[in-house]
C-alpha atoms as a PDB file:
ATOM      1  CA  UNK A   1      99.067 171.245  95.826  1.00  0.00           C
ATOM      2  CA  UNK A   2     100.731 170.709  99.382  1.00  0.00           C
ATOM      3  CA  UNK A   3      98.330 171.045 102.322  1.00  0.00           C
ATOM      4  CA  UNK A   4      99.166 173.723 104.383  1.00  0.00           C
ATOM      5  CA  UNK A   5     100.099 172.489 108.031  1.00  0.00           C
ATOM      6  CA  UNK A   6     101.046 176.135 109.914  1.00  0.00           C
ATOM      7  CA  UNK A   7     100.540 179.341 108.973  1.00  0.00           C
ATOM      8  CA  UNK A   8     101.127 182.787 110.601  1.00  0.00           C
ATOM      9  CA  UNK A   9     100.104 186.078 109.480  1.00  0.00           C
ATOM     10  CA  UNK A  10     101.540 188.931 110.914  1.00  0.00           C
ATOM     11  CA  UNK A  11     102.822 187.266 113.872  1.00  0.00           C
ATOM     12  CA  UNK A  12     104.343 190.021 116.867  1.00  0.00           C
ATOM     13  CA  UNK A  13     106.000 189.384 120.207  1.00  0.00           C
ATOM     14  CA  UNK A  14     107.003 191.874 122.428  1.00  0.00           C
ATOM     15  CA  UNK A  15     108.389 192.263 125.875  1.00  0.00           C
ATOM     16  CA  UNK A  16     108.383 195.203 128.272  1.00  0.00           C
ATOM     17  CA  UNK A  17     111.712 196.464 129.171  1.00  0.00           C
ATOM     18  CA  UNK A  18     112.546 199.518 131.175  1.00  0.00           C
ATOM     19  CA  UNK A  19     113.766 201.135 127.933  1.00  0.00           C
ATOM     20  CA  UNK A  20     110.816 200.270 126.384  1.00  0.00           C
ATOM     21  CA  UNK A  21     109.440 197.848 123.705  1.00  0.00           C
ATOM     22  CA  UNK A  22     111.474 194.796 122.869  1.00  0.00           C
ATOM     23  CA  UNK A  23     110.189 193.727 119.334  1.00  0.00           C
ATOM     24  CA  UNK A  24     111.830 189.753 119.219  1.00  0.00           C
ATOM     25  CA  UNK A  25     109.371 188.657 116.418  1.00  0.00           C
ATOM     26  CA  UNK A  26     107.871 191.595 114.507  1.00  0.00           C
ATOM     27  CA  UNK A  27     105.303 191.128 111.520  1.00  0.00           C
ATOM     28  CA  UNK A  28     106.210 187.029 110.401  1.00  0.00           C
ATOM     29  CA  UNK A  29     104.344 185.887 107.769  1.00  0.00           C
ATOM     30  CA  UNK A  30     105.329 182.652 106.594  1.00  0.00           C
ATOM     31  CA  UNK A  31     103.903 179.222 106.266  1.00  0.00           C
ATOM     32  CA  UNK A  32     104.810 175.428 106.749  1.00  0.00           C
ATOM     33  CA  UNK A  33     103.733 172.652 104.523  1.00  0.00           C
ATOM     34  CA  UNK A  34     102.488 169.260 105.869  1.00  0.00           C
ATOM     35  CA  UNK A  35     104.934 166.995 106.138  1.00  0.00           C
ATOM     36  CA  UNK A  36     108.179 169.392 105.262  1.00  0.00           C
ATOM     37  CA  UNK A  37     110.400 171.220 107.379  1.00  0.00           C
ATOM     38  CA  UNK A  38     111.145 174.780 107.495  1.00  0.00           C
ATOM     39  CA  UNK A  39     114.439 175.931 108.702  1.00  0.00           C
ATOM     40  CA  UNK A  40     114.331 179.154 110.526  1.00  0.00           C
ATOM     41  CA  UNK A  41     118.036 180.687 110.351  1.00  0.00           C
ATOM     42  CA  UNK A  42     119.943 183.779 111.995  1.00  0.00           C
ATOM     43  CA  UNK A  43     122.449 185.041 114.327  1.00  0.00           C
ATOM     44  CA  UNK A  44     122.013 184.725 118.275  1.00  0.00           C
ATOM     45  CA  UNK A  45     118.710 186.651 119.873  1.00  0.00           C
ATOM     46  CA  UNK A  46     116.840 187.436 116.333  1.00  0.00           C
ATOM     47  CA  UNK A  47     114.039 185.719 117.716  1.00  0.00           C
ATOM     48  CA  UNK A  48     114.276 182.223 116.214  1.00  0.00           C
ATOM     49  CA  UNK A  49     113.186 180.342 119.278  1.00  0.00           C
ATOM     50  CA  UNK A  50     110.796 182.986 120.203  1.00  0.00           C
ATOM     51  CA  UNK A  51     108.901 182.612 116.838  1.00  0.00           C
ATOM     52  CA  UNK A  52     108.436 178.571 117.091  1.00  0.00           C
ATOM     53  CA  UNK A  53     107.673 179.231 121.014  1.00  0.00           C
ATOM     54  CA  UNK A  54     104.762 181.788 120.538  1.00  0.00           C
ATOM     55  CA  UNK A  55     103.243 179.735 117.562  1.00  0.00           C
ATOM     56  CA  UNK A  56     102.874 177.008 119.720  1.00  0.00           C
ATOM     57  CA  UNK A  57     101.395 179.472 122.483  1.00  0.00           C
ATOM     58  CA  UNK A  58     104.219 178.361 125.308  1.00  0.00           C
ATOM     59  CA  UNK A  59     104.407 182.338 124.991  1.00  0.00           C
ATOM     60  CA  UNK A  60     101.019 184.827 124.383  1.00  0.00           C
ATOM     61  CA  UNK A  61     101.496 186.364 121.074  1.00  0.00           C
ATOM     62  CA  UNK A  62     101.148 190.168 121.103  1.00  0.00           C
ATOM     63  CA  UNK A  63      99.814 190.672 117.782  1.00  0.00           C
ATOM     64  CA  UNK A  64      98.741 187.916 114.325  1.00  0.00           C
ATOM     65  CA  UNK A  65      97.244 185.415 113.764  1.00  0.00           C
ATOM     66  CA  UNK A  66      98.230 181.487 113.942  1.00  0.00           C
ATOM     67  CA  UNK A  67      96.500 179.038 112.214  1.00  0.00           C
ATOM     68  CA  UNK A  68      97.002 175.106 112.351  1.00  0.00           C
ATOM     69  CA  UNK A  69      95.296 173.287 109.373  1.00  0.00           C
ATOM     70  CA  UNK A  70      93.455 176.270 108.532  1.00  0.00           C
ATOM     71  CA  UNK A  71      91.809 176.693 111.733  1.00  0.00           C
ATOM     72  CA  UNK A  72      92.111 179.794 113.607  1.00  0.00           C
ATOM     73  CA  UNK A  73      93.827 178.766 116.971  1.00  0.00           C
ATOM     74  CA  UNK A  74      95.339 182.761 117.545  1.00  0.00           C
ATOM     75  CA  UNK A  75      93.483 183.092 120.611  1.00  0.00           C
ATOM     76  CA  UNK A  76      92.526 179.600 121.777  1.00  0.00           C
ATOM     77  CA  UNK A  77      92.188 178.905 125.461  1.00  0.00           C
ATOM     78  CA  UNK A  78      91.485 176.235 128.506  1.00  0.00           C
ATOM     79  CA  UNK A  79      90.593 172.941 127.525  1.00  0.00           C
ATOM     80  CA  UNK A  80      90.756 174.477 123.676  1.00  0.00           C
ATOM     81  CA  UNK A  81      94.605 175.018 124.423  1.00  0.00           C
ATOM     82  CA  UNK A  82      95.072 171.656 125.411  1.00  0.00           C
ATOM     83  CA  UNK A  83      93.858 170.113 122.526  1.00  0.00           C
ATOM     84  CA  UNK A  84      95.861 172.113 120.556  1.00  0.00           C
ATOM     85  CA  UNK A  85      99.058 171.566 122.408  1.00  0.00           C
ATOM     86  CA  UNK A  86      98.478 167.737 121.882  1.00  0.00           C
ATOM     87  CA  UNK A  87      99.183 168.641 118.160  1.00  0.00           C
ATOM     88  CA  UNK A  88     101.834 171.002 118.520  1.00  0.00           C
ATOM     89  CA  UNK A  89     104.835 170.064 120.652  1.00  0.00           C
ATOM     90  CA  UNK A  90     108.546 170.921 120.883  1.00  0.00           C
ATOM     91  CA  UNK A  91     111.849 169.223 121.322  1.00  0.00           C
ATOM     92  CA  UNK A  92     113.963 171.541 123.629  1.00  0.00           C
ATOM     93  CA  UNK A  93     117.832 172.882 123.276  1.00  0.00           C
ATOM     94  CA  UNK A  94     119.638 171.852 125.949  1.00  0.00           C
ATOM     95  CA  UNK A  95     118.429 167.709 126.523  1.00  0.00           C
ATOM     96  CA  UNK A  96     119.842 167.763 130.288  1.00  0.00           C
ATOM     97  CA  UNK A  97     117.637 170.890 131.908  1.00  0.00           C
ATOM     98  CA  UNK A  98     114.637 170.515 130.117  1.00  0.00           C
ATOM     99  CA  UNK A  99     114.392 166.828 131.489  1.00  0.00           C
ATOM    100  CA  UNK A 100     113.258 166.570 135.210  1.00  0.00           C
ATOM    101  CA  UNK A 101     116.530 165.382 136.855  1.00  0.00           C
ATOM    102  CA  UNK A 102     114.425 163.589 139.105  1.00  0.00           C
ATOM    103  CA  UNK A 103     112.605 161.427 137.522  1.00  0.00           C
ATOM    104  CA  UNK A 104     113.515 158.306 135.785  1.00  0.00           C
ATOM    105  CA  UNK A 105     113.917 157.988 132.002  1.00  0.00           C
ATOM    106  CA  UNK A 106     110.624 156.024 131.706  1.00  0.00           C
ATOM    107  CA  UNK A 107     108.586 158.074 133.746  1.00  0.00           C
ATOM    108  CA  UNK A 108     109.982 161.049 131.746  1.00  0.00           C
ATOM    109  CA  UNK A 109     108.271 159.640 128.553  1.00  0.00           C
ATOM    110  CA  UNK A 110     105.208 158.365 130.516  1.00  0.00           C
ATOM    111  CA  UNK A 111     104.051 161.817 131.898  1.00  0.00           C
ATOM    112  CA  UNK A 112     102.569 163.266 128.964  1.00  0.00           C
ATOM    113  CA  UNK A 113     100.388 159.921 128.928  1.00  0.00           C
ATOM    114  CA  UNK A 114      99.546 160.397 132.002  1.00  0.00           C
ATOM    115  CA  UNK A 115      98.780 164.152 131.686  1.00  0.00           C
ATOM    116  CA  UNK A 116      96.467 163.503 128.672  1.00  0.00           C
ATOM    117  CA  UNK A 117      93.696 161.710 130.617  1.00  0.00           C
ATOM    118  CA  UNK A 118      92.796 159.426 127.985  1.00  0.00           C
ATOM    119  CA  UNK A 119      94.555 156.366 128.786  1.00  0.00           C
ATOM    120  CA  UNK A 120      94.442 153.162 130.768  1.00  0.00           C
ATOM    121  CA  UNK A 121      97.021 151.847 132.508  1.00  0.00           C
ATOM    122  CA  UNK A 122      98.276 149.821 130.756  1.00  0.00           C
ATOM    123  CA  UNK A 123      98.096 151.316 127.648  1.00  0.00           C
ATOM    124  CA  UNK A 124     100.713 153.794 129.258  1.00  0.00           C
ATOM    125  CA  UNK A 125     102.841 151.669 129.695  1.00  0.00           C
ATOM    126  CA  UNK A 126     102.356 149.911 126.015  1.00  0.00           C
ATOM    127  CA  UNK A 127     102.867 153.681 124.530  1.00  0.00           C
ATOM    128  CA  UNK A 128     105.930 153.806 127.106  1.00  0.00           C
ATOM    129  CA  UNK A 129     107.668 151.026 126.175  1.00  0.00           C
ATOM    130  CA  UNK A 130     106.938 151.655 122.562  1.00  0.00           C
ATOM    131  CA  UNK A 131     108.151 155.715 122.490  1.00  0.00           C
ATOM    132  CA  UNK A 132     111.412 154.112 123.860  1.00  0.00           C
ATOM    133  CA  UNK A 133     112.038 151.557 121.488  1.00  0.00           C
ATOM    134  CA  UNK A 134     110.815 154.121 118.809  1.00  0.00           C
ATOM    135  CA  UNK A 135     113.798 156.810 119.733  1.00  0.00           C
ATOM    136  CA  UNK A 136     116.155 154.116 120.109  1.00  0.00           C
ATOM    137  CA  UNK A 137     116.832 153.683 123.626  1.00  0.00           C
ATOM    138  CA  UNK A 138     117.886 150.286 125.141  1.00  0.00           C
ATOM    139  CA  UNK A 139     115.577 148.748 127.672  1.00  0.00           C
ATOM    140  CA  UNK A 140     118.191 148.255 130.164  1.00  0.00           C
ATOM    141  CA  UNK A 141     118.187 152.501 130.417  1.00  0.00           C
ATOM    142  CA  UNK A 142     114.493 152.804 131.443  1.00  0.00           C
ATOM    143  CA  UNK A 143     114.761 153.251 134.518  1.00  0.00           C
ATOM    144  CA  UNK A 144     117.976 155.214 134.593  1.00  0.00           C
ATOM    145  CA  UNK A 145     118.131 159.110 135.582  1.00  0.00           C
ATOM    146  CA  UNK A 146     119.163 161.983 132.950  1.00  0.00           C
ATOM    147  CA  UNK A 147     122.425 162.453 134.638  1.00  0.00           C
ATOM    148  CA  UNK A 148     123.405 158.362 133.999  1.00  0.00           C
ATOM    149  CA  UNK A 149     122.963 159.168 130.074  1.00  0.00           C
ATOM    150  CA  UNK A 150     125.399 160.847 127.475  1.00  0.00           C
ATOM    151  CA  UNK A 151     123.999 164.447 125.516  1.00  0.00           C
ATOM    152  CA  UNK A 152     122.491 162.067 122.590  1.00  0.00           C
ATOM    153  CA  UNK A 153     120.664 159.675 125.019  1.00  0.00           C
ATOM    154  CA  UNK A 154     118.765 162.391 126.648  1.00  0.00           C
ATOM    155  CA  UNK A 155     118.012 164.039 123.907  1.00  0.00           C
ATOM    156  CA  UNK A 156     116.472 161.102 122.234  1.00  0.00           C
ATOM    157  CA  UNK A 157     114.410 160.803 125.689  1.00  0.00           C
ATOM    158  CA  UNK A 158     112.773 164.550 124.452  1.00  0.00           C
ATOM    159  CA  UNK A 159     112.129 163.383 121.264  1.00  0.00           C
ATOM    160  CA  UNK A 160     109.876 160.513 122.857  1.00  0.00           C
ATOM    161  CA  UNK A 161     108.561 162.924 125.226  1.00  0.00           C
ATOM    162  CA  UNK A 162     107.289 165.498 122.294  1.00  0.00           C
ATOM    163  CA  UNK A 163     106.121 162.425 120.645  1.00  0.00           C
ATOM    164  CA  UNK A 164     103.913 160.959 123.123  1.00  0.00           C
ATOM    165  CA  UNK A 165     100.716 162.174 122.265  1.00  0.00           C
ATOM    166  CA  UNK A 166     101.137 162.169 118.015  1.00  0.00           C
ATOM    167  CA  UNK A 167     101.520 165.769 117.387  1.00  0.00           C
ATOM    168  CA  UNK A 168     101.178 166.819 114.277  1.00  0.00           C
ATOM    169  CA  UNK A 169     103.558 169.908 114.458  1.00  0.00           C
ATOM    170  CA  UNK A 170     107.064 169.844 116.027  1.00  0.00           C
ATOM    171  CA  UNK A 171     109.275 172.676 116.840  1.00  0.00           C
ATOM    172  CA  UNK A 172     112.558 171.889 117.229  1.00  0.00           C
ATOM    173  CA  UNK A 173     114.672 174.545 119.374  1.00  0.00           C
ATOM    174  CA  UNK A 174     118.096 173.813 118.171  1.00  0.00           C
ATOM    175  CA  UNK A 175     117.707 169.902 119.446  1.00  0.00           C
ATOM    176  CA  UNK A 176     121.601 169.052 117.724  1.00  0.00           C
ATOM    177  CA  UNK A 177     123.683 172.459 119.174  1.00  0.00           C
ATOM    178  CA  UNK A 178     124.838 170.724 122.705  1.00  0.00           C
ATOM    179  CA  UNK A 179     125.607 167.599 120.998  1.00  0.00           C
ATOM    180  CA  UNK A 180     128.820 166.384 119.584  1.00  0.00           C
ATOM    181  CA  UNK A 181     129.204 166.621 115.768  1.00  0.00           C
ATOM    182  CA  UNK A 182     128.917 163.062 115.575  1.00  0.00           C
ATOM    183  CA  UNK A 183     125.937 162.349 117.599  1.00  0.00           C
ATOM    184  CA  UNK A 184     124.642 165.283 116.351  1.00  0.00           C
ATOM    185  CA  UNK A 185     124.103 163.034 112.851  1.00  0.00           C
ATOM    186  CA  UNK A 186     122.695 160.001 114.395  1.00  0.00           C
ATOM    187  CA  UNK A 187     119.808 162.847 116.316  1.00  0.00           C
ATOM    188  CA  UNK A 188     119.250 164.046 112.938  1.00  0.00           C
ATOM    189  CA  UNK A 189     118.911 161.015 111.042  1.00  0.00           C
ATOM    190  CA  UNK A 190     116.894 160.074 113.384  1.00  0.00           C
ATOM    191  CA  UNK A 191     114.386 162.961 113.346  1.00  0.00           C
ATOM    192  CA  UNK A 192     114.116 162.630 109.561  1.00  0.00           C
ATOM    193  CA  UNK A 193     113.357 158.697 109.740  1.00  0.00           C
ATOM    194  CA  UNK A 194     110.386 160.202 112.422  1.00  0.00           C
ATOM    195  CA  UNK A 195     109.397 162.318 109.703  1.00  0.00           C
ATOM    196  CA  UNK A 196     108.620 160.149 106.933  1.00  0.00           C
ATOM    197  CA  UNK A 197     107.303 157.803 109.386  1.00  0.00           C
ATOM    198  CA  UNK A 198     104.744 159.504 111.136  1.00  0.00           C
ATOM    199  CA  UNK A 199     104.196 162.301 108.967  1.00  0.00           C
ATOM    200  CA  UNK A 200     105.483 164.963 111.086  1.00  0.00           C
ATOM    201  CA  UNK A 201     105.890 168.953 109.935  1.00  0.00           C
ATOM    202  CA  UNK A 202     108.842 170.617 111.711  1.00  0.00           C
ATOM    203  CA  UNK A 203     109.830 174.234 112.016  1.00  0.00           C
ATOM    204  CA  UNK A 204     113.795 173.600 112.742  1.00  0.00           C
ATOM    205  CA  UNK A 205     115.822 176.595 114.462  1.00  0.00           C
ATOM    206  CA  UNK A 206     118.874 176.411 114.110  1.00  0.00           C
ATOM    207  CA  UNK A 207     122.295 178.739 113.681  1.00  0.00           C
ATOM    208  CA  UNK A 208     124.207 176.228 112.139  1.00  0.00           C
ATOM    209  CA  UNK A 209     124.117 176.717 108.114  1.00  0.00           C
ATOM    210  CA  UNK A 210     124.612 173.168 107.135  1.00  0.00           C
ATOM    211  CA  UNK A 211     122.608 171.319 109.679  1.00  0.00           C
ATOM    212  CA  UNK A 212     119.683 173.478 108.043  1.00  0.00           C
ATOM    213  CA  UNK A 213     120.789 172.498 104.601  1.00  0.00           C
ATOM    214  CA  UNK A 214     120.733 168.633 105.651  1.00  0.00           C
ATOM    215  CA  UNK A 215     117.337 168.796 107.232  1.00  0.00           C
ATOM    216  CA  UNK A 216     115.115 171.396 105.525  1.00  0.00           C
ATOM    217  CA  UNK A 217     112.555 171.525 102.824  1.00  0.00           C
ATOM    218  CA  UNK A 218     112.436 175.727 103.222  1.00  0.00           C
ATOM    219  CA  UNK A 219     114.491 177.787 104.879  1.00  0.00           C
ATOM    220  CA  UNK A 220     113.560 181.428 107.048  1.00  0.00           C
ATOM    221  CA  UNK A 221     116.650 183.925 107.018  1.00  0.00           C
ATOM    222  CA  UNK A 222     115.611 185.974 110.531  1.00  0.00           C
ATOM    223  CA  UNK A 223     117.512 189.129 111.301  1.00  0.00           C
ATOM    224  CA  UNK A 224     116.182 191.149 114.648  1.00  0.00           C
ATOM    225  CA  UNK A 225     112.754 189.683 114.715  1.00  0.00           C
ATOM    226  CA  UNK A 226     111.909 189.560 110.803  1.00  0.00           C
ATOM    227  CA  UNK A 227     112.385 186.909 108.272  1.00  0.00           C
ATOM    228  CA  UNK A 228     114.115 188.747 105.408  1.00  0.00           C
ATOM    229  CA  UNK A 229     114.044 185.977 103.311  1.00  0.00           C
ATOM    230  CA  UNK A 230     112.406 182.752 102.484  1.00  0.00           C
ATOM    231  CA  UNK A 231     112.993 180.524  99.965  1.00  0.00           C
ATOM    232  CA  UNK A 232     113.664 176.618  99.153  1.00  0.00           C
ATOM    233  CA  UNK A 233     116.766 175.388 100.612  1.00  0.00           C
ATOM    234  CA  UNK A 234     118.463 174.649  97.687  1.00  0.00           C
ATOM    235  CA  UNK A 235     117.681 177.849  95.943  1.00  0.00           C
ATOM    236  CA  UNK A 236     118.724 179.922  98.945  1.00  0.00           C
ATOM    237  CA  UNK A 237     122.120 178.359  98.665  1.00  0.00           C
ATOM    238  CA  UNK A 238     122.829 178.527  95.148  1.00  0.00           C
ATOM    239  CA  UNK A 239     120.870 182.029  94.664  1.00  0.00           C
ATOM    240  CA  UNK A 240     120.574 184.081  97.819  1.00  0.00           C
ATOM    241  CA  UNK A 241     119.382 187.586  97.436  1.00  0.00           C
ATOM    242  CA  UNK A 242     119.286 189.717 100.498  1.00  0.00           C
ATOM    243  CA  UNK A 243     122.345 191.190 101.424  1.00  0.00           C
ATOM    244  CA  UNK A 244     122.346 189.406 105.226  1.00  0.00           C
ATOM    245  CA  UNK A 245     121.920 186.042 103.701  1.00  0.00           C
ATOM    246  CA  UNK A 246     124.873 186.390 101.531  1.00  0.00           C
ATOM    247  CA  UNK A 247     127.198 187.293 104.704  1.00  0.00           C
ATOM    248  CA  UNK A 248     125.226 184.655 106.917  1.00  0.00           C
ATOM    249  CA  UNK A 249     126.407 182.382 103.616  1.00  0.00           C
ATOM    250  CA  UNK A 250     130.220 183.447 103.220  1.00  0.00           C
ATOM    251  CA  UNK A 251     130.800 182.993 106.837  1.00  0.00           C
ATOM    252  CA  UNK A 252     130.649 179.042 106.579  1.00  0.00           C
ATOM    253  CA  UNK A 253     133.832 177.687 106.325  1.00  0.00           C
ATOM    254  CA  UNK A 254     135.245 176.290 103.462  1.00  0.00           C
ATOM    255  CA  UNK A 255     138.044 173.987 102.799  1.00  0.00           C
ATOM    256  CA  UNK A 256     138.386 174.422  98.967  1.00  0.00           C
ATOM    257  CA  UNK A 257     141.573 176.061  99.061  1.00  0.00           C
ATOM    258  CA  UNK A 258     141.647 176.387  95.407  1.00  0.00           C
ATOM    259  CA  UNK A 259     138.304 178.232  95.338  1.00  0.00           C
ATOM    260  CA  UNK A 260     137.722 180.258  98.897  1.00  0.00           C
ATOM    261  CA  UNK A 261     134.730 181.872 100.110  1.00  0.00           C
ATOM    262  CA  UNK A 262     134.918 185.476  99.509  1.00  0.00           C
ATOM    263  CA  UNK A 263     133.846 187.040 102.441  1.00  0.00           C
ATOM    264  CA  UNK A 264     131.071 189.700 103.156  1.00  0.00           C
ATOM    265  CA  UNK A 265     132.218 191.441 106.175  1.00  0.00           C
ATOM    266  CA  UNK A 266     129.878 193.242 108.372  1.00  0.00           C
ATOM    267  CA  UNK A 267     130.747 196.565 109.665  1.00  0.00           C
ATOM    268  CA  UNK A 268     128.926 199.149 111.795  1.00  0.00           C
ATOM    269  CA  UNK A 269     126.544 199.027 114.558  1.00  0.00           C
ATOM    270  CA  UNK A 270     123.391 196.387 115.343  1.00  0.00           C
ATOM    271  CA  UNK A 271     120.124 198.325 115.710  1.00  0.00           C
ATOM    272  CA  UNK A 272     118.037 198.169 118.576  1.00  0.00           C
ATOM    273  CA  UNK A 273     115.278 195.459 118.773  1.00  0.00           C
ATOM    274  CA  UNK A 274     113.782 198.230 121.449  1.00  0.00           C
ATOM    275  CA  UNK A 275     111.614 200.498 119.367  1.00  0.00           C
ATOM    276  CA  UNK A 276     112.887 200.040 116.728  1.00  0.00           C
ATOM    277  CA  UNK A 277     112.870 203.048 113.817  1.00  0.00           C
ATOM    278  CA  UNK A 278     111.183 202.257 110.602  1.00  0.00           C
ATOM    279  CA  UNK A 279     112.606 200.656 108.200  1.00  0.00           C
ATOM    280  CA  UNK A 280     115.308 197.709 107.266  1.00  0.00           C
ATOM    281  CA  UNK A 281     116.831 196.806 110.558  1.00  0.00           C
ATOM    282  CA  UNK A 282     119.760 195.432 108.736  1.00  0.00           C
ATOM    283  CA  UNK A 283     120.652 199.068 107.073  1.00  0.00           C
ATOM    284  CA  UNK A 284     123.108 200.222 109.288  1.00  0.00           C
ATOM    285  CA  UNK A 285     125.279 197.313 108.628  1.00  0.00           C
ATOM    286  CA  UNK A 286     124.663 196.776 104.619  1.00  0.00           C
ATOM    287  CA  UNK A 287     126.873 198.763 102.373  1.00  0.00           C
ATOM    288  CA  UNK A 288     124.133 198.987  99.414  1.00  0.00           C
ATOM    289  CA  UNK A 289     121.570 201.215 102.027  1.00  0.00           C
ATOM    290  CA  UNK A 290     120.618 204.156 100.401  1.00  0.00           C
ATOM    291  CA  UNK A 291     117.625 206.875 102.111  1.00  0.00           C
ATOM    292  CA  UNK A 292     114.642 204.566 101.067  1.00  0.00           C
ATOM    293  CA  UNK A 293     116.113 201.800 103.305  1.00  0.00           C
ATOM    294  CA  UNK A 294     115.083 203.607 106.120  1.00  0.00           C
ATOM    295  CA  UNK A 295     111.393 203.630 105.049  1.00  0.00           C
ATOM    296  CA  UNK A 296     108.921 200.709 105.794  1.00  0.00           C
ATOM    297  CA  UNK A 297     110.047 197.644 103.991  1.00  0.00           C
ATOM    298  CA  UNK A 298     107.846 195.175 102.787  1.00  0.00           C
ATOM    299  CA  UNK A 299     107.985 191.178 102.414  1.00  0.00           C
ATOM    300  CA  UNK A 300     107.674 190.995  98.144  1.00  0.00           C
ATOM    301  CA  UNK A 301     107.726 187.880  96.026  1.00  0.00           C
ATOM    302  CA  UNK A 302     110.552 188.117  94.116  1.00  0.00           C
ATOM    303  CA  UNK A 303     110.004 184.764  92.165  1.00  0.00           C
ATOM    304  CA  UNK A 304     107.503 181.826  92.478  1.00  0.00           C
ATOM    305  CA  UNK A 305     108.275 180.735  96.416  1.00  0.00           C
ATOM    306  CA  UNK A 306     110.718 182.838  96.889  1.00  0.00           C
ATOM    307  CA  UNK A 307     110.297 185.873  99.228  1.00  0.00           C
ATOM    308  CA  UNK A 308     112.660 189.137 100.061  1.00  0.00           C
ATOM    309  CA  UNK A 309     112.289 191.984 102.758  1.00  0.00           C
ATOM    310  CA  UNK A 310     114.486 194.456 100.796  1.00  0.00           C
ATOM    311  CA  UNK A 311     113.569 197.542  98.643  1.00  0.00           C
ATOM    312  CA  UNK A 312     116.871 197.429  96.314  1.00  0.00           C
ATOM    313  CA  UNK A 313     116.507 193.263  96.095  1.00  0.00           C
ATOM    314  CA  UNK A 314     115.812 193.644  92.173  1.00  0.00           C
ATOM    315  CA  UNK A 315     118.816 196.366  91.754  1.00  0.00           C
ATOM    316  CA  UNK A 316     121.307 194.313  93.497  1.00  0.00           C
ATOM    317  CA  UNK A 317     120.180 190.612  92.199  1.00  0.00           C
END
């Protein structure tokens, strides 16, 4: 059996808001096996990034419980947080502000070294040198500034950066979405090559439907802070089963003219991530909601690895 790498139980984020509660990751359960990626899927503001940003505490959870290697790190503090954010790093969005425009390339990469406390000199620079050639960038760009390099280039520079200090964990915030479709392949390639190198688990957010079905092992279906379904990646392709997934599905294009998509179209209004009522946030906008889809809903197994938020899932296969 797989060794479990991540796993959250009940995980809850909230923000205050004059109108009251905003609930961007409410009750996610879900784990991530060492050494596989999990692709965590959904439309803009269900709470993607805010899930792989609160499980690696760059935001304070509000409720759950996180564990990494099946230790308890829900609550972990000080100089316990720093040893846990060794193992658990991210690789940001947008390559250009995330990167101190200020600082050279090189000294980008070297600061987590240098942050660390744990090494000489001159084994900075060794790691330095060697993160850089690792990522792919040419020596002649080391001591260049973000704004001399192209999208891809600076993104490879916070892939070193995240991999300075061997994490274990990686969140990856949408690292391709600001890049060219083209360079967007080399990034990705090069992530996976990082992968099966060192070992590395990622949790991949992402919108785009077929970068998550090149990349992952598993992939999370969010909608307004919950995953509503889980599965492998190939199954959720071939056999999706809750009603969002199978519009989130018929949306991507197609250019089988012979043999079109048929489209689910959404209609109606999106609820309220601000306190929320009980039940299936996605009911006002499925046409198969019926009175008990406004009761609690509950995550249920529908088959071996394969998980559903949806009371009606078995009715409407």
């Amino acid at each position: 059996m797989p060794e479990t790498m991540v796993r959250v139980e009940g995980l809850k984020k909230y923000f205050s808001t004059a109108r009251g509660l905003l609930h961007a990751v409410d009750d996610v359960t879900m784990s991530i096996e060492k050494g596989h990626t999990v692709g965590i899927v959904g439309e803009s503001g269900c709470g993607k990034s805010t899930l792989g940003r609160t499980i690696i505490h760059l935001l304070e959870k509000t409720g759950g419980k996180i564990y990494l290697e099946g230790n308890d790190i829900s609550d972990v503090k000080g100089k316990d947080l720093k040893r846990v954010r060794e193992q658990m790093q991210i690789i940001f969005q947008d390559p250009y502000s995330s990167i101190d425009p200020k600082k050279s390339i090189r000294d980008t990469v070297k600061e987590p070294l240098k942050v660390a406390k744990k090494f000489s000199k001159a084994e900075i620079e060794e790691r330095t040198d060697m993160l850089m050639d690792l990522v792919g960038i040419d020596e002649r760009l080391k001591y260049a500034y973000p704004h001399e390099l192209d999208g891809g280039r600076r993104q490879r520079v916070g892939i070193a950066r995240a991999l300075a200090l061997d994490p274990k964990f990686v969140v990856c915030d949408e690292p391709v979405s600001a890049l060219d479709v083209s360079i967007q392949a080399q990034v990705l390639n090069l992530l996976k090559r990082l992968q099966l190198d060192r070992n590395l688990t990622y949790m991949f957010v992402t919108h785009d439907m077929s970068v998550v079905r090149h990349i992952s092992d598993e992939i999370c279906v969010m909608y307004l802070g919950q995953v509503v379904e889980k599965c492998h990646a190939k199954e959720l392709f071939q056999m999706p089963l809750h009603p969002y997934t199978k519009a989130l599905l018929s949306a991507i294009p197609s250019i089988d003219i012979d043999h079109p998509t048929k489209r689910e179209i959404l209609k109606g209004e999106i609820s309220s991530p601000i306190n929320p009522k009980p039940g299936c946030r996605f009911a006002a906008r499925c046409r198969f909601a019926t009175d008990a889809c406004h009761q609690p809903q509950v995550q249920t197994e529908v088959s071996p690895g394969h998980f559903v938020r949806c009371c009606r899932v078995n009715e409407l296969g």
